[in-house]
N, C-alpha and C. Protein backbone atom coordinates (compact mmCIF):
# COMPACT_ATOMS: atom_id res chain seq x y z
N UNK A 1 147.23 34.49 -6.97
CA UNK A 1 146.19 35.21 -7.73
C UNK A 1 144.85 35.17 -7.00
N UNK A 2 144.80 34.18 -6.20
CA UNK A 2 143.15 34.09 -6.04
C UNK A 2 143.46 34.66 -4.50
N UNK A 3 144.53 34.88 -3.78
CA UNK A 3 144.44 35.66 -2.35
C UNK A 3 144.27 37.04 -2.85
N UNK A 4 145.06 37.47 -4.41
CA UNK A 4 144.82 38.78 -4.52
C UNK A 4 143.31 39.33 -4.58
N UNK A 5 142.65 38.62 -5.93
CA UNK A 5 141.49 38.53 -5.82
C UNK A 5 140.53 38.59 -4.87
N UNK A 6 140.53 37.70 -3.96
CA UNK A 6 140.05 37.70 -2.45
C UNK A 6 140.05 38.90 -2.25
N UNK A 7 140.93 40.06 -1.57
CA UNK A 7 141.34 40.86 -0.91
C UNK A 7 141.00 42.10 -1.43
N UNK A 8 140.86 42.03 -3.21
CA UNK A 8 140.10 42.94 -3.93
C UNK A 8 138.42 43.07 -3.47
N UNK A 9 138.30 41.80 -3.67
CA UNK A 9 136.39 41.98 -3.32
C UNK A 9 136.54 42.05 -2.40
N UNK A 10 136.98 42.34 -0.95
CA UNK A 10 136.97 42.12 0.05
C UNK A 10 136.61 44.13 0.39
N UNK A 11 137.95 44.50 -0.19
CA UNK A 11 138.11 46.03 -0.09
C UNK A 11 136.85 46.67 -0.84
N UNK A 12 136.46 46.24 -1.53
CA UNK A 12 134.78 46.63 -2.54
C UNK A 12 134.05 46.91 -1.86
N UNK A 13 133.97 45.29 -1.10
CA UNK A 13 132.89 45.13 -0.53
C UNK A 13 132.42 46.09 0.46
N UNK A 14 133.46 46.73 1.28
CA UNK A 14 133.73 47.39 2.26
C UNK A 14 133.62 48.81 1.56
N UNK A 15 134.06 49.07 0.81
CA UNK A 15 133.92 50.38 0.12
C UNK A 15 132.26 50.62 -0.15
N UNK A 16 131.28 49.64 -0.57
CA UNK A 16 130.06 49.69 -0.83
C UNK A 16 129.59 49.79 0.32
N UNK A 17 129.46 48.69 1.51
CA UNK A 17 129.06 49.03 2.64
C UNK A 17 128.91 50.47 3.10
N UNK A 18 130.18 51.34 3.09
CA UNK A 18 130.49 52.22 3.64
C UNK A 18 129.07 53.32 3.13
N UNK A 19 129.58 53.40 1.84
CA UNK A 19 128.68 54.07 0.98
C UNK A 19 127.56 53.73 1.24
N UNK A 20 127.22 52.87 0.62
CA UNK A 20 125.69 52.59 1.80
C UNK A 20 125.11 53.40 3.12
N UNK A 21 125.79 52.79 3.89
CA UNK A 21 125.93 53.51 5.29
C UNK A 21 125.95 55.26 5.37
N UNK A 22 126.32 55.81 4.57
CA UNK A 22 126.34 57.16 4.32
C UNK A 22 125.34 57.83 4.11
N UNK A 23 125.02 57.13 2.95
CA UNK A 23 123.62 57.49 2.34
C UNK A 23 122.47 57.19 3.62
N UNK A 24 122.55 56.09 3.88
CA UNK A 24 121.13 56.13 5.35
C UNK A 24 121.54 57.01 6.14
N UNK A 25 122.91 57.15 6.57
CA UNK A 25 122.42 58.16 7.72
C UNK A 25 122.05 59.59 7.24
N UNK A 26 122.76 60.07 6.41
CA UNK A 26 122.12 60.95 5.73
C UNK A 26 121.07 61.56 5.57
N UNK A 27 120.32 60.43 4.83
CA UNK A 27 118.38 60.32 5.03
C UNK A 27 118.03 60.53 6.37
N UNK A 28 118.55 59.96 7.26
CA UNK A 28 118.13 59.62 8.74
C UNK A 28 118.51 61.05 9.30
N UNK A 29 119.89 61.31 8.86
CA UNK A 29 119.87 63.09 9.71
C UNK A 29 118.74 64.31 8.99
N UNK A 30 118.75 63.95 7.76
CA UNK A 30 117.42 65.20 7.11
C UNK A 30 115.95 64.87 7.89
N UNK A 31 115.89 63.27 7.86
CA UNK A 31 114.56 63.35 8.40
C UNK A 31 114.38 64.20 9.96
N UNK A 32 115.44 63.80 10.49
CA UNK A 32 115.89 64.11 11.71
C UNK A 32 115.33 65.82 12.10
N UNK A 33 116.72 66.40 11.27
CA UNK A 33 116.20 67.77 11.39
C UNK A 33 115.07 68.42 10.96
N UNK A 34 114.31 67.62 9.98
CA UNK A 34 113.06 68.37 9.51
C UNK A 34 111.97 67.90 10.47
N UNK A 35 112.70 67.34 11.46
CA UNK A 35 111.41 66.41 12.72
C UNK A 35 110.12 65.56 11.35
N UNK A 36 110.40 65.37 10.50
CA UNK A 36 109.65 64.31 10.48
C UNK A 36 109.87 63.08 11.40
N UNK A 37 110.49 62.68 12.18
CA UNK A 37 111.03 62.18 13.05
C UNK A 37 111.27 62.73 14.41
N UNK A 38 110.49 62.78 15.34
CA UNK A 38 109.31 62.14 15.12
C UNK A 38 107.80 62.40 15.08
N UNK A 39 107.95 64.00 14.07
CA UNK A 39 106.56 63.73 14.24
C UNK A 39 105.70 63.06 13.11
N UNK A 40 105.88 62.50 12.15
CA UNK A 40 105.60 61.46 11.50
C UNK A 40 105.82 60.23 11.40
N UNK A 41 106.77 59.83 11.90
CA UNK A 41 107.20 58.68 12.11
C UNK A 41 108.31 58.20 13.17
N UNK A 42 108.14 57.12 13.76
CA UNK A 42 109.71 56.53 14.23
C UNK A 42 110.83 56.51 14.26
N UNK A 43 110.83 56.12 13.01
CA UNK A 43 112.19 55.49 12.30
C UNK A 43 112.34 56.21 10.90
N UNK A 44 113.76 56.70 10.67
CA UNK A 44 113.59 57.45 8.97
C UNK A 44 113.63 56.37 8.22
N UNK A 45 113.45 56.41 7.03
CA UNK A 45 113.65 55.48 5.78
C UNK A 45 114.84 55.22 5.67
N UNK A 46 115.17 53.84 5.24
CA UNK A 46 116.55 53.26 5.17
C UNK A 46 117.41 53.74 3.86
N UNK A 47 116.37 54.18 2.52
CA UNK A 47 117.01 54.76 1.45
C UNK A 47 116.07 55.99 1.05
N UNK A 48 116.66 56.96 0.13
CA UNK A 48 116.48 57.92 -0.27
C UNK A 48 115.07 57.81 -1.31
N UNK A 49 114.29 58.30 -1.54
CA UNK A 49 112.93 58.49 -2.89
C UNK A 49 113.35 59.24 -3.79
N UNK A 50 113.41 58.35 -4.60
CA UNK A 50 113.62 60.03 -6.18
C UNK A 50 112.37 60.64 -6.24
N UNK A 51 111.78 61.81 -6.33
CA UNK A 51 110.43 62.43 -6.51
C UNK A 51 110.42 63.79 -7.43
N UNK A 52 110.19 63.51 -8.28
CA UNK A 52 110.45 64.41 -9.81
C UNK A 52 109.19 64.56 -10.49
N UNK A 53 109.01 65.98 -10.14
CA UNK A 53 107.44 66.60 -10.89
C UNK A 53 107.74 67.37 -11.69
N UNK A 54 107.04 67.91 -12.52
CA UNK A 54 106.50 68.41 -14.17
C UNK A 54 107.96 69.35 -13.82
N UNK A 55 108.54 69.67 -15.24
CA UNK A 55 109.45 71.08 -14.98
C UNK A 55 110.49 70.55 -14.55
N UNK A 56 110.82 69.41 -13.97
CA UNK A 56 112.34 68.85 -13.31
C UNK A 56 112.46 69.15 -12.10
N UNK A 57 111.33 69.64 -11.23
CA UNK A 57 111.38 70.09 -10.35
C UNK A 57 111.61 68.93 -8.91
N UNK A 58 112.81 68.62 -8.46
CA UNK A 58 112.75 67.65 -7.32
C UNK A 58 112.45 67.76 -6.35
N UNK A 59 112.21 67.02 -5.62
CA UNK A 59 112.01 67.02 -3.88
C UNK A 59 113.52 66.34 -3.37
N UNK A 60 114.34 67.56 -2.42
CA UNK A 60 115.62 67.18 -1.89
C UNK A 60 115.54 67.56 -0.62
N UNK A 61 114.58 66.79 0.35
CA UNK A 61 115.12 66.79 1.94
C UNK A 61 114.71 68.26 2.57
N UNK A 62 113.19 68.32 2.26
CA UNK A 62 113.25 69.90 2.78
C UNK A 62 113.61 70.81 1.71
N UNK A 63 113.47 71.06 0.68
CA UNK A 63 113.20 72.27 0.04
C UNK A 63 112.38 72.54 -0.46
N UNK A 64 112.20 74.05 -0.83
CA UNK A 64 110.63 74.00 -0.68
C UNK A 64 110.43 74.53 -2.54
N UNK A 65 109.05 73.82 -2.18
CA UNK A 65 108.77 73.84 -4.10
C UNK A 65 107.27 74.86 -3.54
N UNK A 66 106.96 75.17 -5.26
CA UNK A 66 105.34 75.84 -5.22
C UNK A 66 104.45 75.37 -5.44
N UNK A 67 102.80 75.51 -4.97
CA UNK A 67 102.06 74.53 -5.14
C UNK A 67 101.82 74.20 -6.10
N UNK A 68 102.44 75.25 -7.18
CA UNK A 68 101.58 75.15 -8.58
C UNK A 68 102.98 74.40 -9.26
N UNK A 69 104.15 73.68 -8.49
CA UNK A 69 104.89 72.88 -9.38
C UNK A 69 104.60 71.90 -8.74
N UNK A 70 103.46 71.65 -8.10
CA UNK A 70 103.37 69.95 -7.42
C UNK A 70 101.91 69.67 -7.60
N UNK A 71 101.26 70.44 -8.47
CA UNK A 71 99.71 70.09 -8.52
C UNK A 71 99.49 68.56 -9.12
N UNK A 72 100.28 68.01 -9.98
CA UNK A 72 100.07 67.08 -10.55
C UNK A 72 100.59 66.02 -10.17
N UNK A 73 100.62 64.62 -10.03
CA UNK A 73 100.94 63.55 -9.62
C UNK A 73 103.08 63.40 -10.17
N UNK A 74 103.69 62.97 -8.80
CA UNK A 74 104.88 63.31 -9.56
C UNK A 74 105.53 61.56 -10.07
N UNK A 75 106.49 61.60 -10.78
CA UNK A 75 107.47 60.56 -11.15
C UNK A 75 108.59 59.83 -9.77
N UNK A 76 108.16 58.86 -9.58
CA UNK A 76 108.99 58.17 -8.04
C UNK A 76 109.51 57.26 -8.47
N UNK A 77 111.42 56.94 -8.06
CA UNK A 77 111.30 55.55 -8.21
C UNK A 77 112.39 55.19 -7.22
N UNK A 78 112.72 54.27 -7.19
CA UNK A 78 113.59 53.68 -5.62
C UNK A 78 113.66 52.25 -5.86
N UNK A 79 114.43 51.63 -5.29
CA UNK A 79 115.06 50.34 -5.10
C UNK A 79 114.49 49.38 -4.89
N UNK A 80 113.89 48.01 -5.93
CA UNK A 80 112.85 47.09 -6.03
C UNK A 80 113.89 45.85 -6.76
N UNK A 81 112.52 44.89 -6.48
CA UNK A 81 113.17 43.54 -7.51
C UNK A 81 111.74 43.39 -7.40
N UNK A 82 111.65 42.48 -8.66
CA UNK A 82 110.43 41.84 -9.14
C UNK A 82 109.22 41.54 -8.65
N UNK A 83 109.63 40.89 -7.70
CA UNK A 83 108.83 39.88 -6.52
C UNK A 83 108.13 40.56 -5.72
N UNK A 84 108.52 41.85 -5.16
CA UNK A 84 107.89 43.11 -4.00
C UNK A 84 106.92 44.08 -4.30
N UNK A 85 106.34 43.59 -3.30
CA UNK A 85 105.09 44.56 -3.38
C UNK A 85 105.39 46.22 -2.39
N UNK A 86 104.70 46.98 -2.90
CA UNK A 86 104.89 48.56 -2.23
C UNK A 86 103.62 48.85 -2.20
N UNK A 87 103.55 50.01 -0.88
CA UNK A 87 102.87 51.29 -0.39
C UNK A 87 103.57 52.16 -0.53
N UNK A 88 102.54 53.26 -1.59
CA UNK A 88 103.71 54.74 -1.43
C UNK A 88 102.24 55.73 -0.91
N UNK A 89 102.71 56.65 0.04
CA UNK A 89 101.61 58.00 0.57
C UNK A 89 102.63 58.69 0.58
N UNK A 90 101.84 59.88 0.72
CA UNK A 90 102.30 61.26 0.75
C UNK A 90 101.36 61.90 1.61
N UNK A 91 101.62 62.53 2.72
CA UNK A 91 101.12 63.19 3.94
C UNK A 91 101.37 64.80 4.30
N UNK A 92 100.69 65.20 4.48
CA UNK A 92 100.96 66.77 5.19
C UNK A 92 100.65 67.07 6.73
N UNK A 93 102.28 67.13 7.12
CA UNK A 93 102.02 67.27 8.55
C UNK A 93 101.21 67.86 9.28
N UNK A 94 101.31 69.62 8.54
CA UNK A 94 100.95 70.77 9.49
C UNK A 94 99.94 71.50 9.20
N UNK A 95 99.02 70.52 9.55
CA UNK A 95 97.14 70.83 9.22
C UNK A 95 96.94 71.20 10.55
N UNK A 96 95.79 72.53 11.10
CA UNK A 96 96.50 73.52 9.70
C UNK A 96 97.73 74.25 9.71
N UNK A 97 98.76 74.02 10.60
CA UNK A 97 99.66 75.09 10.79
C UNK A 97 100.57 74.16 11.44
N UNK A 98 102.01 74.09 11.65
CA UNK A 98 103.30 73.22 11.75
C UNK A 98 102.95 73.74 13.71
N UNK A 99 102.41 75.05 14.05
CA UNK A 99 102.38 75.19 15.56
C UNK A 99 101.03 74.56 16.51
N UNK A 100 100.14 74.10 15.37
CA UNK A 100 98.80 73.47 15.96
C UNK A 100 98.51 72.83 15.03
N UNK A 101 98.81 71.34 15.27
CA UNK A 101 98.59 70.58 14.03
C UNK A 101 97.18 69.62 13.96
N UNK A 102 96.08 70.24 14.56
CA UNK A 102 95.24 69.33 15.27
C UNK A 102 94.32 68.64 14.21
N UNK A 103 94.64 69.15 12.78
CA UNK A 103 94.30 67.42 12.03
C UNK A 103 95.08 67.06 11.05
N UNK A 104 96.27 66.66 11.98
CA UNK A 104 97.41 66.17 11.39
C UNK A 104 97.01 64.73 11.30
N UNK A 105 97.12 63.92 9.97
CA UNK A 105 97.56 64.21 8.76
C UNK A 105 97.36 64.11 7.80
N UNK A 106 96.93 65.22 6.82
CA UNK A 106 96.30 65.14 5.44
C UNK A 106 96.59 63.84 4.89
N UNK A 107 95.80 62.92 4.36
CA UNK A 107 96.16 62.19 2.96
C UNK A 107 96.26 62.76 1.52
N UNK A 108 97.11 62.72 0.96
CA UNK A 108 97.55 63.33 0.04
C UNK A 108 97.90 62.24 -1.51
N UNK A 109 97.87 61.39 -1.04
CA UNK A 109 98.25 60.08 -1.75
C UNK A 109 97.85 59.00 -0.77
N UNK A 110 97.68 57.83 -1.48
CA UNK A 110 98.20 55.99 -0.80
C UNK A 110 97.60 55.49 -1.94
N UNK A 111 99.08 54.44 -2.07
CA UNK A 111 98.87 53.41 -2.95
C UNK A 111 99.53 52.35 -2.60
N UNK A 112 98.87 51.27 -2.64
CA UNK A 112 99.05 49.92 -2.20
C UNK A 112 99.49 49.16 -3.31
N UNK A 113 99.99 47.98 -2.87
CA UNK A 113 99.89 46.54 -3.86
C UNK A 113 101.03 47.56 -5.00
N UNK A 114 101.82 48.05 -5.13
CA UNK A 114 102.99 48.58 -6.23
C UNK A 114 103.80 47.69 -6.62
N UNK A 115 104.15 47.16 -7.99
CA UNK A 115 105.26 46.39 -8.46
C UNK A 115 106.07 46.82 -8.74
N UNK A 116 107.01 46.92 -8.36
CA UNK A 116 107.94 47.24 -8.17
C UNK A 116 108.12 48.82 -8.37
N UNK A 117 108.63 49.63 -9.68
CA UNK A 117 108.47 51.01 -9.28
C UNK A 117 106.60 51.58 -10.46
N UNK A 118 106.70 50.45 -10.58
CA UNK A 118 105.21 50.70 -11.57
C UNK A 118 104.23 50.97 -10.95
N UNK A 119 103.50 52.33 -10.96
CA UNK A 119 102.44 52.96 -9.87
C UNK A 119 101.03 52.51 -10.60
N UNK A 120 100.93 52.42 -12.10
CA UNK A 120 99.69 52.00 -12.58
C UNK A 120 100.00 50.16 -11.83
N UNK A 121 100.20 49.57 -11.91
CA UNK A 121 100.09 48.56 -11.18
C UNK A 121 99.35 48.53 -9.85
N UNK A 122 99.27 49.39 -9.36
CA UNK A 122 99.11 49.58 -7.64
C UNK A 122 96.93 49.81 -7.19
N UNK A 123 96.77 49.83 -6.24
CA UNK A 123 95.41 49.91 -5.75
C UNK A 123 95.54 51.16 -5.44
N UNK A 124 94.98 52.31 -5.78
CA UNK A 124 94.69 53.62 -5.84
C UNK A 124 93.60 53.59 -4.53
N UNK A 125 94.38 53.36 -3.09
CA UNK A 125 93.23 53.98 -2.08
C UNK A 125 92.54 55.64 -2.22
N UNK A 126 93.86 56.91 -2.40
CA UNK A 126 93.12 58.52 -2.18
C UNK A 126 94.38 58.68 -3.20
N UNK A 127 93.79 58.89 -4.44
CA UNK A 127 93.98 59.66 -5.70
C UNK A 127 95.07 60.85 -5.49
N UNK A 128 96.37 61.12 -6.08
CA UNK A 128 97.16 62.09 -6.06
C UNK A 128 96.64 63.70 -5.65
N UNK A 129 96.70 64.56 -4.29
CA UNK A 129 96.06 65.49 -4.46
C UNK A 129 97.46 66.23 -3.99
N UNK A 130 97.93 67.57 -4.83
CA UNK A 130 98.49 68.48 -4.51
C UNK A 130 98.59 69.08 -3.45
N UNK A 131 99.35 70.04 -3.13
CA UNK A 131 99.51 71.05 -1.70
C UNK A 131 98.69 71.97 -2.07
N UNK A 132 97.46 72.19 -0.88
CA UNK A 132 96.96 73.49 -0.45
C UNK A 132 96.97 73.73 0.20
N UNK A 133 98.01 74.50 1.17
CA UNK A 133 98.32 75.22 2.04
C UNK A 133 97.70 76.56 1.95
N UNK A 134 96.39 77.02 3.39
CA UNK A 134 96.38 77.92 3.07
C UNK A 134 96.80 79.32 3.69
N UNK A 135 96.34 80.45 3.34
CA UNK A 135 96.97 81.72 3.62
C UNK A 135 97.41 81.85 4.76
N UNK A 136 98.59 82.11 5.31
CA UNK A 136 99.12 82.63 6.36
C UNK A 136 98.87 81.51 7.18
N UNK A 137 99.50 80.11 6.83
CA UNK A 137 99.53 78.81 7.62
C UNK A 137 101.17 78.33 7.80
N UNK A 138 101.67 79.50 6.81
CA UNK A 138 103.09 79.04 6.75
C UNK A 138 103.91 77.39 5.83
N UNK A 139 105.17 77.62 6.09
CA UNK A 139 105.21 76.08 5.79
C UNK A 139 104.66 74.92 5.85
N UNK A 140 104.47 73.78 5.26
CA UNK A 140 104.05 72.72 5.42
C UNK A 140 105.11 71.66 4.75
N UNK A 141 104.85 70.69 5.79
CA UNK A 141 105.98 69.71 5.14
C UNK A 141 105.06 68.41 4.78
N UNK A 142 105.75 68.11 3.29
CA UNK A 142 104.90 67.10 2.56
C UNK A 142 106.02 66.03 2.25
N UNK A 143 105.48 64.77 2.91
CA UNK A 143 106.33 63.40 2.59
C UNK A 143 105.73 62.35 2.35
N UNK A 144 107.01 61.97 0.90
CA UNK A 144 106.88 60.64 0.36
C UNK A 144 107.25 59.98 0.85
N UNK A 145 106.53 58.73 1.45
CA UNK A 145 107.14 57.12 2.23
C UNK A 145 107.02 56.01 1.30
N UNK A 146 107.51 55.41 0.60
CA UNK A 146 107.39 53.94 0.22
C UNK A 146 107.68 52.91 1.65
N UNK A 147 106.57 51.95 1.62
CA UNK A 147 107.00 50.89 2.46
C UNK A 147 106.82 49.41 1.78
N UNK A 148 107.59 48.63 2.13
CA UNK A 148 107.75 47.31 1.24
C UNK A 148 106.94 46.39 2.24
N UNK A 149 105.68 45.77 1.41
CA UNK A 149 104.72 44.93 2.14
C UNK A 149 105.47 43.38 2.38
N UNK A 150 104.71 42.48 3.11
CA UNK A 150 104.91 41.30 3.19
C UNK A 150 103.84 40.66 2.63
N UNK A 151 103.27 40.85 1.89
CA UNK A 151 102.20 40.21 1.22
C UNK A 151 101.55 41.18 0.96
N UNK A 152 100.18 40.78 -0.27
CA UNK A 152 99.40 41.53 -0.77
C UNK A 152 98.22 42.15 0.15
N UNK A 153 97.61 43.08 0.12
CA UNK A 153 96.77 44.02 1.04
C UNK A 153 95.59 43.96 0.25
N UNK A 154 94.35 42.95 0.95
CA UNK A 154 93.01 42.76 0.09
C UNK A 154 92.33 44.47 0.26
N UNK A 155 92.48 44.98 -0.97
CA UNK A 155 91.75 46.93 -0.86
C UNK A 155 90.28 46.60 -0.36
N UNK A 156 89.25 45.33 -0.34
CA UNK A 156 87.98 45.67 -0.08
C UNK A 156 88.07 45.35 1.37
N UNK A 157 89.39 45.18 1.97
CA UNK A 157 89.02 44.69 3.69
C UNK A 157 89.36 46.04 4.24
N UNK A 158 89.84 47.24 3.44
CA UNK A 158 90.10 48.49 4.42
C UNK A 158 88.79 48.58 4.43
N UNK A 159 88.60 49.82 5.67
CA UNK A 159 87.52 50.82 5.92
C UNK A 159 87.41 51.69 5.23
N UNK A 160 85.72 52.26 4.65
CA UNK A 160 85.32 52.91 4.14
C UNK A 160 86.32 54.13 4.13
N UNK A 161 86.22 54.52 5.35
CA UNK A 161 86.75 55.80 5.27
C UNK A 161 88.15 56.26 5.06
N UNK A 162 88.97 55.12 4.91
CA UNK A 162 89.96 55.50 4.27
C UNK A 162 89.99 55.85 3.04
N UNK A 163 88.96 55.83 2.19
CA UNK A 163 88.87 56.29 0.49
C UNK A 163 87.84 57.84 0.61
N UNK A 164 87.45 57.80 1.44
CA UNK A 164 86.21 59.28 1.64
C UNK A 164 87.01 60.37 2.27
N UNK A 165 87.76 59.89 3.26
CA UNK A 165 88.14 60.79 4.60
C UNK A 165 89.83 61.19 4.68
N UNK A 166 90.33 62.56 3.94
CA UNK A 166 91.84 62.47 4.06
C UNK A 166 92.15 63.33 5.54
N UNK A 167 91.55 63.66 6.53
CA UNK A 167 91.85 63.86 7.53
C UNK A 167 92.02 63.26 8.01
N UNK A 168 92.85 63.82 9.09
CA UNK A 168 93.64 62.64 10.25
C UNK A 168 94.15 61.37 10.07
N UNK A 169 94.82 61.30 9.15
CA UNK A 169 95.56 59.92 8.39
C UNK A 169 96.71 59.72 9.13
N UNK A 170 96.66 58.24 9.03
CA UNK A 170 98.43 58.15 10.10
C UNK A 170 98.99 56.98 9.35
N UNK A 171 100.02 57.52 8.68
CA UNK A 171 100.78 56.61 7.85
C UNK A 171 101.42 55.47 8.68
N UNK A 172 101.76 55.95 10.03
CA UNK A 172 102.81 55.19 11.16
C UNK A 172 101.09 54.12 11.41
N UNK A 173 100.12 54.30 11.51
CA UNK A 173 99.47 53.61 12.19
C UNK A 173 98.52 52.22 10.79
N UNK A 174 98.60 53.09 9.90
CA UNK A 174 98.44 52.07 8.92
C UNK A 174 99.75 51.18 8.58
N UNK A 175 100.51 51.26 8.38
CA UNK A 175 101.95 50.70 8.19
C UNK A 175 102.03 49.28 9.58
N UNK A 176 101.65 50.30 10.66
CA UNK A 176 101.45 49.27 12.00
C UNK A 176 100.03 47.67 11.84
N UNK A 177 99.01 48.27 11.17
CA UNK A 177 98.00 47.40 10.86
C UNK A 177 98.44 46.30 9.86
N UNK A 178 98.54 47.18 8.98
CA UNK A 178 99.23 46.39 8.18
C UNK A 178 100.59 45.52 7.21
N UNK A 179 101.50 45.30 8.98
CA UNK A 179 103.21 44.82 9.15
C UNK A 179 104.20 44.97 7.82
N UNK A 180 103.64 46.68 8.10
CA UNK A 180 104.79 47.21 7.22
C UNK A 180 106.06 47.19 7.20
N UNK A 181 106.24 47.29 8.54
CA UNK A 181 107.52 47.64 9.40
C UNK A 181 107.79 49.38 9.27
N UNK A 182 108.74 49.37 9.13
CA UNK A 182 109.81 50.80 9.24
C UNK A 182 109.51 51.35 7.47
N UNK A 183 109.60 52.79 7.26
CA UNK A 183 109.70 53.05 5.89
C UNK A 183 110.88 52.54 5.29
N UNK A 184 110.71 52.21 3.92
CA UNK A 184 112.08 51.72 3.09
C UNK A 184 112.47 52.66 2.38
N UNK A 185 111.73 53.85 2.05
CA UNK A 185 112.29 55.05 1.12
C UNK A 185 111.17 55.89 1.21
N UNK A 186 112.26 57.22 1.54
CA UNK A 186 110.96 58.74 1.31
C UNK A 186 112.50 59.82 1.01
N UNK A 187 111.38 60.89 1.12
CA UNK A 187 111.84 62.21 0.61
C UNK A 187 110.60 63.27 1.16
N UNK A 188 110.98 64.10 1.27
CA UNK A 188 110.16 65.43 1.55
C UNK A 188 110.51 66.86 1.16
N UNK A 189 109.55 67.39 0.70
CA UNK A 189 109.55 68.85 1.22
C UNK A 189 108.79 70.06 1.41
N UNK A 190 108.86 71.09 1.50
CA UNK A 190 107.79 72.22 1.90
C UNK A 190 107.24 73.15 0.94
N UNK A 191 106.39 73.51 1.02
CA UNK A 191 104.95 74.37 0.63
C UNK A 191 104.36 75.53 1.19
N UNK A 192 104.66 76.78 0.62
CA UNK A 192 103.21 77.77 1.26
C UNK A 192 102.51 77.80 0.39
N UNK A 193 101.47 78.56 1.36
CA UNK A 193 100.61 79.70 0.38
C UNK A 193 101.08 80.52 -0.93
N UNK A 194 100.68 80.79 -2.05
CA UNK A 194 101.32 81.68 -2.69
C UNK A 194 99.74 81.99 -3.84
N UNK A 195 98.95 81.80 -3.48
CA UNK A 195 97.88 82.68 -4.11
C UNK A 195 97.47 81.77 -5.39
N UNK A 196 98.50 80.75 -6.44
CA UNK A 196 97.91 79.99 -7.58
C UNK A 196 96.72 79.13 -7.12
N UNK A 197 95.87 78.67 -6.60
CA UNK A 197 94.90 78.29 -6.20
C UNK A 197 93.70 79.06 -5.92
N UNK A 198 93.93 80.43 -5.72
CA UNK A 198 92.58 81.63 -5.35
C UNK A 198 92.48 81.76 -7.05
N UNK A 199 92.84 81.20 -8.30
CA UNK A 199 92.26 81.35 -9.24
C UNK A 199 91.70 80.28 -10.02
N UNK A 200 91.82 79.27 -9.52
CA UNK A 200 90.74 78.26 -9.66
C UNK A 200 89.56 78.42 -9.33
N UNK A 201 88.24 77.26 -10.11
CA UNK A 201 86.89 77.28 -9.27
C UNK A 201 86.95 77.08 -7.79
N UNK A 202 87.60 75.97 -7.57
CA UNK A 202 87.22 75.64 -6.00
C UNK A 202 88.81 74.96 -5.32
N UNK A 203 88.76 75.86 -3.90
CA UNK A 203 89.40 75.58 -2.73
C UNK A 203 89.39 74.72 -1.94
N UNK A 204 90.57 73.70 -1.52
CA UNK A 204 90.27 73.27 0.08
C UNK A 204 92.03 73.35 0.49
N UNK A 205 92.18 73.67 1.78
CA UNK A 205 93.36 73.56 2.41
C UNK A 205 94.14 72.55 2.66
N UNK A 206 95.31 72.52 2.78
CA UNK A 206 96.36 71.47 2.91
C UNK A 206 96.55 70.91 2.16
């Protein structure tokens, strides 16, 4: 009984692995082809981001949503235990345009210090801001990174200008400052122009 046993968890175990393994590369081939990899980062995320805004509207690896279903801060959650602290941003590559990206990369989000998937918990560095992509800039690709800290991140030792200034943000280079390592979970996807923003008071791009 107990060799059978054995040989049961054994085959599980291996069955989960596998699965596992699927799922990252997976992530790792979307990031792949959408070159967020590498032009945002290194290394893809080891697991997938759930990212679910108003309407049910998801983010799945590159598809593309409208600005006016992502204006508002969305619902994230991903794989935690108690004890871990998170960074989640959200970035826009192709400021202004995916063929000249020369102030690549919007901040769009960062939040520090996260318990686990609880975002009011977290240090609000740059406040949730939607896609404005503008006219005839084409696609833009917008990604969620969670990274799992090794300790807590004192918010009054960043620089000013990381709370004033969402240009030229580098998720890979903050992550590097502060021994993030590799992302642990994202998701992405794309954005044009489509005119819901020329009826608001006020404009800014990306």
């Amino acid at each position: 009984m107990q060799s059978h046993f054995s040989g049961c968890w054994w085959i599980l175990f291996l069955s989960c692995a596998s699965a596992v393994q699927g799922v990252n590369q997976n992530v790792a081939e979307r990031f792949s082809k959408g070159e967020v990899v590498p032009d945002l980062v290194d290394k893809a995320p080891q697991e997938g981001l759930m990212v679910t805004y108003t309407k049910g509207k998801e983010v799945n690896f590159g598809n593309e949503l409208k600005p006016e279903d992502t204006e508002h801060q969305p619902n994230v959650a991903w794989l935690s235990r108690d004890s871990d602290l998170f960074t989640i941003s959200m970035s826009d590559l192709d400021v202004p345009n995916r063929e000249n990206p020369v102030t690549r990369s919007i901040n769009h989000w960062l939040v520090i210090n996260v318990k686990k998937n609880d975002l009011s918990s977290g240090d609000v560095i740059q406040s949730y801001r939607g896609p404005h992509p503008p006219k005839g800039s084409g696609l833009h690709r917008y990604v969620q990174l969670v990274y799992k800290q090794t300790g807590r991140i004192d918010k009054n030792s960043l620089p000013g200008a990381l709370f004033s200034d969402r240009r030229k943000f580098s998720i890979k280079n903050f992550a590097k400052e502060h021994n993030l390592g590799d992302p642990f979970a994202g998701n992405y996807y794309v954005a044009q122009y489509d005119g819901f923003f020329d009826r608001l008071p006020t404009n800014s791009s990306a």
